[in-house]
Protein backbone atom coordinates (compact mmCIF):
# COMPACT_ATOMS: atom_id res chain seq x y z
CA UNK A 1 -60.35 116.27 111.07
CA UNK A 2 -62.94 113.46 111.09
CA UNK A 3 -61.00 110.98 112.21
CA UNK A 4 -60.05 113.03 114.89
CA UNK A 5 -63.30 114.06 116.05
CA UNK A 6 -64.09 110.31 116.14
CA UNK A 7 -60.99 109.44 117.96
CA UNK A 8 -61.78 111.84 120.32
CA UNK A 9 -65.28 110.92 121.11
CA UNK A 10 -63.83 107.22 121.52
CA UNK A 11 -61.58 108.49 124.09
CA UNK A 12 -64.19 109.64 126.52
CA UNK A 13 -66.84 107.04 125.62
CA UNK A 14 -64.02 104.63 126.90
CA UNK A 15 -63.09 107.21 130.19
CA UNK A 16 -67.58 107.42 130.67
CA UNK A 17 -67.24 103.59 130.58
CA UNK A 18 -64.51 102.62 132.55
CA UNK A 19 -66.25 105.31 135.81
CA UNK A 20 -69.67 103.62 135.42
CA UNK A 21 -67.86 100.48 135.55
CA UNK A 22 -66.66 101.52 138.90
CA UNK A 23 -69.84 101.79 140.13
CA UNK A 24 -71.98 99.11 138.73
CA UNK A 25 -73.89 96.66 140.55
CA UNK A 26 -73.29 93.31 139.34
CA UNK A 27 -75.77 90.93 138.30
CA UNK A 28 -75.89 87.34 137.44
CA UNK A 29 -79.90 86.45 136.26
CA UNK A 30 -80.92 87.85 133.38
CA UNK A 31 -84.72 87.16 132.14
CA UNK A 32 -85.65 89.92 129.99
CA UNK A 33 -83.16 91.06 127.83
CA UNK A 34 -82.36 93.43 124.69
CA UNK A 35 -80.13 92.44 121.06
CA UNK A 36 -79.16 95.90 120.31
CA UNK A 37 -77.62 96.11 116.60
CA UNK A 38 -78.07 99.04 114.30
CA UNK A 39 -75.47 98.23 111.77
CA UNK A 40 -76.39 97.83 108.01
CA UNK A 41 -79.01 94.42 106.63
CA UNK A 42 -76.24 92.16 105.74
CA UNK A 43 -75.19 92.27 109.57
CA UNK A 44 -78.30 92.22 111.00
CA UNK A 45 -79.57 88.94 108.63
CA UNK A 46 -76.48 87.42 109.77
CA UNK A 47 -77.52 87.56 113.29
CA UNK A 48 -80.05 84.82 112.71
CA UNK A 49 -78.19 81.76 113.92
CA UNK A 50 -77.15 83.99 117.54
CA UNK A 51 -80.62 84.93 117.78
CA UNK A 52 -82.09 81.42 117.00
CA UNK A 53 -79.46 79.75 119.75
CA UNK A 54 -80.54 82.50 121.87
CA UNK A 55 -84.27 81.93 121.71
CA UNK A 56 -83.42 77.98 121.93
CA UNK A 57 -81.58 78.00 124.92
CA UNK A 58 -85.10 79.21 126.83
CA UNK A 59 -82.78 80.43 129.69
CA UNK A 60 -84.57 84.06 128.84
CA UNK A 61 -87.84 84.90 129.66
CA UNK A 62 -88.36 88.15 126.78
CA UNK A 63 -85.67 88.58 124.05
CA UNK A 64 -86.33 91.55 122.17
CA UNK A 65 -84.19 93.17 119.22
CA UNK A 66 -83.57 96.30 119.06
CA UNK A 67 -82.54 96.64 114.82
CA UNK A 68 -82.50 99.43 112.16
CA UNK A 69 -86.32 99.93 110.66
CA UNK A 70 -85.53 98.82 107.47
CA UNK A 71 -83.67 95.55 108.62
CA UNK A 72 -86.32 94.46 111.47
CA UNK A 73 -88.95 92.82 109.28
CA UNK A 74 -86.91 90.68 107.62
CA UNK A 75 -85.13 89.57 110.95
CA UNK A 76 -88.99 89.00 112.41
CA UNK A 77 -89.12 86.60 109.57
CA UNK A 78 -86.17 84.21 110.06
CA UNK A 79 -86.25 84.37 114.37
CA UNK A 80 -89.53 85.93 115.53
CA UNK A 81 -88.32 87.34 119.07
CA UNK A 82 -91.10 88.17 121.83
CA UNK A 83 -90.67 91.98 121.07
CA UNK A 84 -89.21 94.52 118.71
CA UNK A 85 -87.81 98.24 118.83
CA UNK A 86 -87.81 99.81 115.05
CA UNK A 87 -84.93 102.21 115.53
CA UNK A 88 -85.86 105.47 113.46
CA UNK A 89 -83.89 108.16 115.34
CA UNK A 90 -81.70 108.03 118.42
CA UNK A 91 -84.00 109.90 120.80
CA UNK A 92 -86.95 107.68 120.14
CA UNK A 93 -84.56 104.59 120.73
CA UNK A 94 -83.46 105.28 123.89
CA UNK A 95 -86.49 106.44 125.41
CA UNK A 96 -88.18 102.76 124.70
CA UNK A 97 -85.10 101.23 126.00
CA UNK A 98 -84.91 103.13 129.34
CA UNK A 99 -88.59 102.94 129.60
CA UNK A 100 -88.71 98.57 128.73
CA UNK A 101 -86.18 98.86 131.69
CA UNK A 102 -83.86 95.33 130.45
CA UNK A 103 -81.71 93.17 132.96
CA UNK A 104 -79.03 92.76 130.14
CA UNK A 105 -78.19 94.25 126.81
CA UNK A 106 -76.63 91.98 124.20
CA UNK A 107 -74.09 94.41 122.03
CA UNK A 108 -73.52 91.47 119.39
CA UNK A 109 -70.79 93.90 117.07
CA UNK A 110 -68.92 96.61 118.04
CA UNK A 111 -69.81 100.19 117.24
CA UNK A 112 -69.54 103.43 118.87
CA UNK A 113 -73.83 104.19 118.69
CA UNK A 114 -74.24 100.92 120.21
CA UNK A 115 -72.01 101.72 123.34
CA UNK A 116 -73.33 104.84 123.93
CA UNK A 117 -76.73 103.62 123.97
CA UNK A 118 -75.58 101.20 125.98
CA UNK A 119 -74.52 103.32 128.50
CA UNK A 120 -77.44 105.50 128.16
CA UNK A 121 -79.91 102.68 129.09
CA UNK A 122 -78.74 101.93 132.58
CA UNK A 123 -79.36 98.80 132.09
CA UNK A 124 -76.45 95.80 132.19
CA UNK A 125 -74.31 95.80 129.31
CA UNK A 126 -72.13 92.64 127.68
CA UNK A 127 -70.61 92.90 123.67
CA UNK A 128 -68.05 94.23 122.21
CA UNK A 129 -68.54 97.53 123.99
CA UNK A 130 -65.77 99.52 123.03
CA UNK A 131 -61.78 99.01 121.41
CA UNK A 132 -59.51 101.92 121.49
CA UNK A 133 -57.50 100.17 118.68
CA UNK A 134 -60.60 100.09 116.33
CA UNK A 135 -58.88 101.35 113.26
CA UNK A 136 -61.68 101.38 111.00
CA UNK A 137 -59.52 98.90 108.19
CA UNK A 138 -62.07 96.66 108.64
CA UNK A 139 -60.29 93.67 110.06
CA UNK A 140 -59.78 94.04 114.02
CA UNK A 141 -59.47 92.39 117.14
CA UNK A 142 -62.33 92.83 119.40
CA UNK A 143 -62.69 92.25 122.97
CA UNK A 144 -65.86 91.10 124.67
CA UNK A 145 -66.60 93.31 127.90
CA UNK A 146 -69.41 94.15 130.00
CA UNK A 147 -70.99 96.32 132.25
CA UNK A 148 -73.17 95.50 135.67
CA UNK A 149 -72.38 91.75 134.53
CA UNK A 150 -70.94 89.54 137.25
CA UNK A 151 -68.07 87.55 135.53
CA UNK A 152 -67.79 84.00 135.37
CA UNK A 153 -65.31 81.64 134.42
CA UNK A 154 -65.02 82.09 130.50
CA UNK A 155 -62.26 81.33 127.45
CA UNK A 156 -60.46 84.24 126.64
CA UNK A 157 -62.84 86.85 125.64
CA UNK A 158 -60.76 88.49 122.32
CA UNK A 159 -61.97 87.46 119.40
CA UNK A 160 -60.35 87.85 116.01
CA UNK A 161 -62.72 89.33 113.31
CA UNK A 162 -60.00 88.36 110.76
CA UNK A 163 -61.28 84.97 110.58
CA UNK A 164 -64.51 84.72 112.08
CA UNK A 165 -67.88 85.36 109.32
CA UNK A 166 -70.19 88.30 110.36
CA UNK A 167 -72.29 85.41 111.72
CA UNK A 168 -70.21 84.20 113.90
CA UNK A 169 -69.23 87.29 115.53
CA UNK A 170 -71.08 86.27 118.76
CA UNK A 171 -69.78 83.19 119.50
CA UNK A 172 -68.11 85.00 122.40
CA UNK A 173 -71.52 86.25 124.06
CA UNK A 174 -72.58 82.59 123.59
CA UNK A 175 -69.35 81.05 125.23
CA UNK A 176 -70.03 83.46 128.46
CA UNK A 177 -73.56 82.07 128.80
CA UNK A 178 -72.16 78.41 128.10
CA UNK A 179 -74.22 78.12 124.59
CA UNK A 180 -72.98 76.65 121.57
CA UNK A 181 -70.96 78.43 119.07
CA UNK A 182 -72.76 79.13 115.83
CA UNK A 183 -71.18 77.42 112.82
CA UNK A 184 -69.92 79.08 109.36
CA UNK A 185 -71.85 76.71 107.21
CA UNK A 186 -75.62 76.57 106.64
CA UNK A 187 -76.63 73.03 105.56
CA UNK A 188 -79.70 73.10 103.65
CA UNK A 189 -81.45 70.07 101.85
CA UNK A 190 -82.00 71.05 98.33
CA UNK A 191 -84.52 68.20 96.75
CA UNK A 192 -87.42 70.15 98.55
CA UNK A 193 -86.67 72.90 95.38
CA UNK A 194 -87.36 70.95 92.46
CA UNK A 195 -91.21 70.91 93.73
CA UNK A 196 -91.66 74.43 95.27
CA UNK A 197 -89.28 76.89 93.28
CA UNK A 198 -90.57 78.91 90.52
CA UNK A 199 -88.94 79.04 87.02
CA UNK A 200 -87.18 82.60 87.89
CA UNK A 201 -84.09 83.78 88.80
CA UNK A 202 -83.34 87.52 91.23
CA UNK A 203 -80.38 89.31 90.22
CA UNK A 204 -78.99 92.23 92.89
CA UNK A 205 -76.59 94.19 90.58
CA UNK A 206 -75.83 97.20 93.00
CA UNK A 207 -73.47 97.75 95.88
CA UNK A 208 -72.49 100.49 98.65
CA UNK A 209 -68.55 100.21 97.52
CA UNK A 210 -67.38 100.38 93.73
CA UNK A 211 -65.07 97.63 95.07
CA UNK A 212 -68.07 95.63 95.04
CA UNK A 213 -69.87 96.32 92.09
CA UNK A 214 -69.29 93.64 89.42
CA UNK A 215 -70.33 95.19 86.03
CA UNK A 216 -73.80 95.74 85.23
CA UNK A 217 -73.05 94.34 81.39
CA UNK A 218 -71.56 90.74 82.79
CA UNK A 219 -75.23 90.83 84.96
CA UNK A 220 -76.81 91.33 81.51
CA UNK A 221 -74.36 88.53 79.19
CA UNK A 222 -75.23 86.17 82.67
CA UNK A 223 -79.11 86.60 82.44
CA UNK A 224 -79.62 86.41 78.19
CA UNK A 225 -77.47 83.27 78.31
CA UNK A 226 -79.63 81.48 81.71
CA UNK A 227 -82.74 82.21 79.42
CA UNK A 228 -81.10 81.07 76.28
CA UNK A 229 -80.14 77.66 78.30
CA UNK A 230 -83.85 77.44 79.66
CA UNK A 231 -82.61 77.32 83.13
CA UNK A 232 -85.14 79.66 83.88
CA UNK A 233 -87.56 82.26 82.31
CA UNK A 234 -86.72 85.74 83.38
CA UNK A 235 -84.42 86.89 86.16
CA UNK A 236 -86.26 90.09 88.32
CA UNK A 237 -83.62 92.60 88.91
CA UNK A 238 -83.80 93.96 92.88
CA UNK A 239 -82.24 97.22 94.91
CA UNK A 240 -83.65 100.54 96.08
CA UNK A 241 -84.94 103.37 93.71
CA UNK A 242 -81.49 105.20 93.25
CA UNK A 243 -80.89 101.72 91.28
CA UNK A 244 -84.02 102.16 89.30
CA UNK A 245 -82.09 103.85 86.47
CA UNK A 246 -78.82 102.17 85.99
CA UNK A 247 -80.82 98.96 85.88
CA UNK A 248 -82.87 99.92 82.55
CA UNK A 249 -79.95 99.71 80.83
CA UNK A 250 -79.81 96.41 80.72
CA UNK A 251 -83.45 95.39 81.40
CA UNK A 252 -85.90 93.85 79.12
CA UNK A 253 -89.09 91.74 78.21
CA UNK A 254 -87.63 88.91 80.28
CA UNK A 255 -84.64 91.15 82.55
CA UNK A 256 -87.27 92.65 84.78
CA UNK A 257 -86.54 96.37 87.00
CA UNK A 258 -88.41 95.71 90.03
CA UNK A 259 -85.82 98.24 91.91
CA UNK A 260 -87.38 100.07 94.78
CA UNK A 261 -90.38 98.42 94.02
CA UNK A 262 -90.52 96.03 97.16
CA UNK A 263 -89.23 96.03 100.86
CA UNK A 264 -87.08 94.11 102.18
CA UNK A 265 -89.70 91.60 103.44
CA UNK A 266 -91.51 91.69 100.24
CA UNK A 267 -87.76 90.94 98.25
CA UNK A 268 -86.97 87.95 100.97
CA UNK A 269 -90.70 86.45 99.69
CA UNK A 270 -89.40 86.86 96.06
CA UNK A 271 -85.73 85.49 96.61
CA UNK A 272 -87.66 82.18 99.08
CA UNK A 273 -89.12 81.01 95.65
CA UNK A 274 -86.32 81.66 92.77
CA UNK A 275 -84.66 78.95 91.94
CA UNK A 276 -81.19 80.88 92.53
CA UNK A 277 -79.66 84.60 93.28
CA UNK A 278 -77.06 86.20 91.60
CA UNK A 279 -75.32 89.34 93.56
CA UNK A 280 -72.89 91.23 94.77
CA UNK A 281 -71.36 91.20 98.74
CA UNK A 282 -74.40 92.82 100.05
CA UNK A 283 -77.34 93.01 102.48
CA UNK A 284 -79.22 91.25 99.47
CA UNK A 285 -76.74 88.41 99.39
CA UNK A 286 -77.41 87.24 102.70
CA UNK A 287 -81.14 87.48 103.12
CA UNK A 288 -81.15 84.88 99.88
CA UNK A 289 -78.47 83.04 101.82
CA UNK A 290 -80.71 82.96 104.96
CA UNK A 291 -83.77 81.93 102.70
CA UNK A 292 -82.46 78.38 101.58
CA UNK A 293 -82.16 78.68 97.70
CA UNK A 294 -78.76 78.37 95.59
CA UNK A 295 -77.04 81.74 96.21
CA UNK A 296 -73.88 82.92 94.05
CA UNK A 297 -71.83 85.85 96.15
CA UNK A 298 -69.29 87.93 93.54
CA UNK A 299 -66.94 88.86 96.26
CA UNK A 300 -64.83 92.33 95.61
CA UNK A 301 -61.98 92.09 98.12
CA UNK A 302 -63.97 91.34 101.18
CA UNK A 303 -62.82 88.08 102.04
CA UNK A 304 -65.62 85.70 101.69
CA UNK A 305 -64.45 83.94 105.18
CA UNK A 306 -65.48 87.13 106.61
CA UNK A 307 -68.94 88.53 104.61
CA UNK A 308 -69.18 85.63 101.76
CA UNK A 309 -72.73 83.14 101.48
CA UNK A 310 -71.87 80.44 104.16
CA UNK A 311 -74.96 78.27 102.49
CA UNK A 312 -74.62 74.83 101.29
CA UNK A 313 -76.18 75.45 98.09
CA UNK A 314 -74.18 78.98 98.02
CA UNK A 315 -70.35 79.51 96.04
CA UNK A 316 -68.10 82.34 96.62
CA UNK A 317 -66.94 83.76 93.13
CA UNK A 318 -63.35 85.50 95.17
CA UNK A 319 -59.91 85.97 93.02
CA UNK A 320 -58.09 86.99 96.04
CA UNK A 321 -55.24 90.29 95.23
CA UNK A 322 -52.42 90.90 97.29
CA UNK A 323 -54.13 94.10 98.24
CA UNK A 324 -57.58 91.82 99.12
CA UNK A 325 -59.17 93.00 101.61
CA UNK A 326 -59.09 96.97 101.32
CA UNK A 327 -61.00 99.79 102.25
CA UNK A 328 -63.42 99.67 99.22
CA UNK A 329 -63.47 102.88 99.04
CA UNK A 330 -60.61 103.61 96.19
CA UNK A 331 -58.43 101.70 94.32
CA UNK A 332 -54.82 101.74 92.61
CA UNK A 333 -55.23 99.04 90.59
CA UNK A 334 -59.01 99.74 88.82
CA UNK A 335 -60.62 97.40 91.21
CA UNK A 336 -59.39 94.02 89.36
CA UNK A 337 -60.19 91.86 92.27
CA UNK A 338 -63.70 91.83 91.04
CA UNK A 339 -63.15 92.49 87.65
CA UNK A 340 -61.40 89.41 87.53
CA UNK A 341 -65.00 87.29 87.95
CA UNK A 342 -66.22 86.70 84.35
CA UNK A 343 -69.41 85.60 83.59
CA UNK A 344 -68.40 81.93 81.87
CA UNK A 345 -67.54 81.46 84.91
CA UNK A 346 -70.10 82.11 87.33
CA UNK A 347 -72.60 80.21 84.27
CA UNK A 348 -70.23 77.17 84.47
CA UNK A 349 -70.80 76.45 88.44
CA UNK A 350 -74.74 77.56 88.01
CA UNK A 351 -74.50 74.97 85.53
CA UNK A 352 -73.15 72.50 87.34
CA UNK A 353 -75.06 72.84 90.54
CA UNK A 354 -78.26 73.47 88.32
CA UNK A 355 -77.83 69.83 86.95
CA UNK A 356 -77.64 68.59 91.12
CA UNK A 357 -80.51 70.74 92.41
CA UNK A 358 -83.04 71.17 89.69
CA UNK A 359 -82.63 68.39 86.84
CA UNK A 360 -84.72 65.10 88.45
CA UNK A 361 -83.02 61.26 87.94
């Protein structure tokens, strides 16, 4: 019945879009303009190389982003924009969007909220507005549209989500206004490290999908044996409150619970100067990704093409299934794809890249 009811609000989203379309007055200059994303952390961190190309380019006068409350901060932090609209609830967002009155709004990733406040606006739209075929199995084809946007000569505007990473999931809106295509690698220079990272490692050992959840024991068995080696002193353990609990099970003198402790712009300061993250495919992951320090992803059956660390100094622990990538959700075969990650071997590629980063010639 769900499914339905979504279906069905699709449906006339796509009939409301296709009349105003009709109608439209097409523009070509855009100067101030709106990022409008309200998807989960993960995505929005991985915006940073669209926004920074965006800001770059200096072909807009005001770029302001328009992301969930919780995930704003943090995006301030890597790509300060001129302005910022803290989504808390619906009604609030659209009324400062129809009152900043935008030339253009940027929908960078497709999703059904984002359309319809869009459309709402009344102000130009260009994304990935809408897809009829969106079958929620989270690999799709999207198509880049817009609204009140004069078209211009442009590659074909599908792109296929199956082998592009989240942060590359604009290249499209960049081709249209003839700006270079963000890149699925982040090079970093790591001998800066050795002189500014403290002797600590941050551990994120929770995750929105059981798929992703790597157990909290081989989290445990990873830290005691880092602290045996002397590769660092204590490892600080990160997530919200609900994670509080689960986490003092394994916690100790030098396995620190500092779950819902810290925002998210608080955590990013703590992950900037650890000399390396451990942690599951989540929001987490990428924000240490984003913050230049050795980052270790334990991938479930996301593919790590799609939602993996893209850093330089970053692996992808992945032992791809047949069945890789799923819903997340449930699983027939108890979830092996991540299971399959054991902790001699995450320890044996810290090692190795421990020896190249931290241990001076």
């Amino acid at each position: 019945m769900k499914r339905i009811y979504k279906i069905s609000i699709m449906f006339l989203v796509w009939i409301w879009y296709k009349l105003l379309q009709l109608f439209a007055k097409k523009k070509t200059e855009f100067a101030n303009i709106l990022v409008l994303d309200l998807m989960g952390i993960g995505d929005v961190v991985c915006l940073t190389p669209f926004l920074g190309t965006l800001v770059d380019s200096g072909k807009f006068t005001k770029i302001t982003g328009c992301f969930s409350s919780v995930a704003t901060d943090v995006s301030k932090s890597l790509i300060p924009l001129d302005d910022y609209i803290y989504h808390h609830n619906y009604r609030a967002t659209i009324k400062a969007i129809r009152k900043a009155k935008f030339d253009l709004i940027i929908i960078p990733g497709w999703g059904l909220r984002h359309t319809i406040l869009g459309l709402l606006s009344g102000s130009s739209l260009i994304g990935f507005l809408h897809d009829l075929s969106f079958t929620n199995k989270y690999i799709n084809t999207f198509k880049l549209e817009s609204l009140g946007v004069k078209s211009r000569p442009m590659p074909e505007p599908w792109a296929d989500m199956a082998t592009l990473h989240l942060s590359q999931r604009s290249n499209k809106i960049l081709e249209f206004f003839s700006l270079p295509n963000v890149s699925n690698r982040l090079e970093y220079d790591y001998k800066h490290l050795q002189a500014t990272q403290e002797d600590y490692a941050v551990f994120h050992c929770s995750a929105i999908f059981a798929g992703r959840q790597w157990d909290l024991q081989n989290f445990k068995q990873l830290a005691e044996k880092m602290i045996e080696l002397n590769l660092i002193s204590c490892v600080y353990l990160i997530g919200s409150k609900g994670d509080y609990a689960k986490y003092e099970t394994i916690s100790s003198a030098k396995i620190i619970n500092e779950a819902g402790k810290m925002n998210l712009l608080q955590t990013q300061e703590l992950l900037s100067r650890a000399k390396l993250f451990v942690g599951n495919d989540s929001g987490p992951m990428h924000i240490a990704t984003f913050s230049k320090i050795p980052t270790y992803a334990l991938m479930g059956p996301n593919l790590p093409i799609i939602s993996g660390t893209i850093s330089s100094l970053g692996y992808n622990f992945f032992h791809k299934q047949p069945c890789c990538p799923c819903n997340q959700t449930s699983c027939d075969y108890d979830y092996k794809c991540i299971k399959a990650i054991s902790v001699d071997e995450v320890l044996t590629q810290i090692l190795k890249d421990y020896k190249r980063i931290y241990e001076k010639a």
